[in-house]
C-alpha atoms as a PDB file:
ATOM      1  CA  UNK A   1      91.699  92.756 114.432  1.00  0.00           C
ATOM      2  CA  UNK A   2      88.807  91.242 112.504  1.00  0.00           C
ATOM      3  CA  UNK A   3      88.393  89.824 109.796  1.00  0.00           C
ATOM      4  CA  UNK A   4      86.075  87.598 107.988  1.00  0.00           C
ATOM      5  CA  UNK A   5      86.592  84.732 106.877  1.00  0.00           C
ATOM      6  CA  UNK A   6      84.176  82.429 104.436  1.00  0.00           C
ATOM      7  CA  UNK A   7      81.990  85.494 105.304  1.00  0.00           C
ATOM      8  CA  UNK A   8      82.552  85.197 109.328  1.00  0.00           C
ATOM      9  CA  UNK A   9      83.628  87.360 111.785  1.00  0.00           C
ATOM     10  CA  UNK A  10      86.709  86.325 112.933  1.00  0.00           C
ATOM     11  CA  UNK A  11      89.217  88.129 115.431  1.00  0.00           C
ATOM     12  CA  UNK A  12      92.672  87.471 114.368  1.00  0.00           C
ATOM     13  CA  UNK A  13      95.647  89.198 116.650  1.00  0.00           C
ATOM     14  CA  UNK A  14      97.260  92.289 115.484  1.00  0.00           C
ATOM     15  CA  UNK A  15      99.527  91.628 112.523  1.00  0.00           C
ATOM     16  CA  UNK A  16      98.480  88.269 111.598  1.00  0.00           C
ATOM     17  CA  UNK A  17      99.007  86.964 108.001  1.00  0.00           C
ATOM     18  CA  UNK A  18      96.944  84.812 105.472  1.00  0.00           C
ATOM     19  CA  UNK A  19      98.647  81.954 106.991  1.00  0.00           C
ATOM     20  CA  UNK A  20      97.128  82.920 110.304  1.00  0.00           C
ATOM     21  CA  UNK A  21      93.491  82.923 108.985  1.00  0.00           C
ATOM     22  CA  UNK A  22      94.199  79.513 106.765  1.00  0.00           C
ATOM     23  CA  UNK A  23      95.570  77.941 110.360  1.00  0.00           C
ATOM     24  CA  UNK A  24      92.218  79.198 111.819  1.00  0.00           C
ATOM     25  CA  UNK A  25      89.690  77.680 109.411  1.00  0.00           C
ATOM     26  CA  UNK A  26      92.525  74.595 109.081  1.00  0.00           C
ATOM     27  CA  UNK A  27      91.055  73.411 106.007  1.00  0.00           C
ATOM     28  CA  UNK A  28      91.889  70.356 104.329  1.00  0.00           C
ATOM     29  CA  UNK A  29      93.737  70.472 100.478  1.00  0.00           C
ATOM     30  CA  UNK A  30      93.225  71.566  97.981  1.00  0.00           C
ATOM     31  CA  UNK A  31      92.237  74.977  98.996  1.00  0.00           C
ATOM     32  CA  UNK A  32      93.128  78.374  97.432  1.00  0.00           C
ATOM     33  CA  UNK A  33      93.029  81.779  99.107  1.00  0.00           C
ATOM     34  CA  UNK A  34      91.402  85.515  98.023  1.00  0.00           C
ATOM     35  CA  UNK A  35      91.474  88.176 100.334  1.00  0.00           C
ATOM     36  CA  UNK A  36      89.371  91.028  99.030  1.00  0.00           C
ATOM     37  CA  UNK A  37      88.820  89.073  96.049  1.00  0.00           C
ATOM     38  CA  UNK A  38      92.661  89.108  95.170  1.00  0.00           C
ATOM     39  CA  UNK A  39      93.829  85.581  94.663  1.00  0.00           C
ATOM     40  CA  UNK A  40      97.144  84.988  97.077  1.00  0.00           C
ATOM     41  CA  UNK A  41      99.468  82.108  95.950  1.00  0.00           C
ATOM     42  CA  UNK A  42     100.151  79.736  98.597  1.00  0.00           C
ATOM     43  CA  UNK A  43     103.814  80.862  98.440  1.00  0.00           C
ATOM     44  CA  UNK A  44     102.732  84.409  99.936  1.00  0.00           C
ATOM     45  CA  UNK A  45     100.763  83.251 102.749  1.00  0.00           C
ATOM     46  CA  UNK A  46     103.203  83.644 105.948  1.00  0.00           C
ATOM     47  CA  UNK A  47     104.229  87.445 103.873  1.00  0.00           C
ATOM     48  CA  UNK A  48     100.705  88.644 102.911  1.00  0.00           C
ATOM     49  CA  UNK A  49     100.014  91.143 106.222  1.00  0.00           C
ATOM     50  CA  UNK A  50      95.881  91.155 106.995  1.00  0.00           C
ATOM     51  CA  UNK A  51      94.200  93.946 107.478  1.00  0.00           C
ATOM     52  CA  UNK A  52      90.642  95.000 109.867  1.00  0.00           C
ATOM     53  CA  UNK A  53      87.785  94.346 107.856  1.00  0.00           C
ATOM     54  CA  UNK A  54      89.904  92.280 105.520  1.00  0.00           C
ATOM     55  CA  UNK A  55      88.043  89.502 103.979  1.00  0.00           C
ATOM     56  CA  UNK A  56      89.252  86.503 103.540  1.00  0.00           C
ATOM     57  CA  UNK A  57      87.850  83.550 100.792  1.00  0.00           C
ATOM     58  CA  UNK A  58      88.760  80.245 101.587  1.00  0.00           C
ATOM     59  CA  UNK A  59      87.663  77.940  98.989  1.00  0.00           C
ATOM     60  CA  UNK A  60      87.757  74.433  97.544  1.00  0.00           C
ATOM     61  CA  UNK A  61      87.269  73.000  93.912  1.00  0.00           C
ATOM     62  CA  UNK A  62      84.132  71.383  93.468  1.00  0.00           C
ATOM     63  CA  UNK A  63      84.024  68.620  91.230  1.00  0.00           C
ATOM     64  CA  UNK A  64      81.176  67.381  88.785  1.00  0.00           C
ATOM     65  CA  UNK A  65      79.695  68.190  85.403  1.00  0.00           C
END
């Protein structure tokens, strides 16, 4: 399936979960998740099914002022 991911295309095997598409950027903590712009608690990762043309924010907190 694809997906994108941090706005690019990404192929992702049938079924795959947020945790697949977090293991495929492997980015480094602290990081938090939206997949079409729904915010998905680290908890729900391995249990939140992706779907094609899913897309999938990967984001980390910028600090400054």
């Amino acid at each position: 399936m694809n997906v994108l991911i941090n706005q690019t295309p990404v192929e992702l095997p049938e079924g795959a979960s947020v945790a697949d598409a977090v293991a495929h950027l492997a980015p480094q903590p602290p990081f938090a998740v939206a997949v079409n712009l729904q915010f998905i608690p680290n908890s729900r990762y391995a249990a939140q099914p992706l779907a094609d043309g899913d897309q999938v924010e990967i984001i980390a907190p910028v600090t400054g002022g």
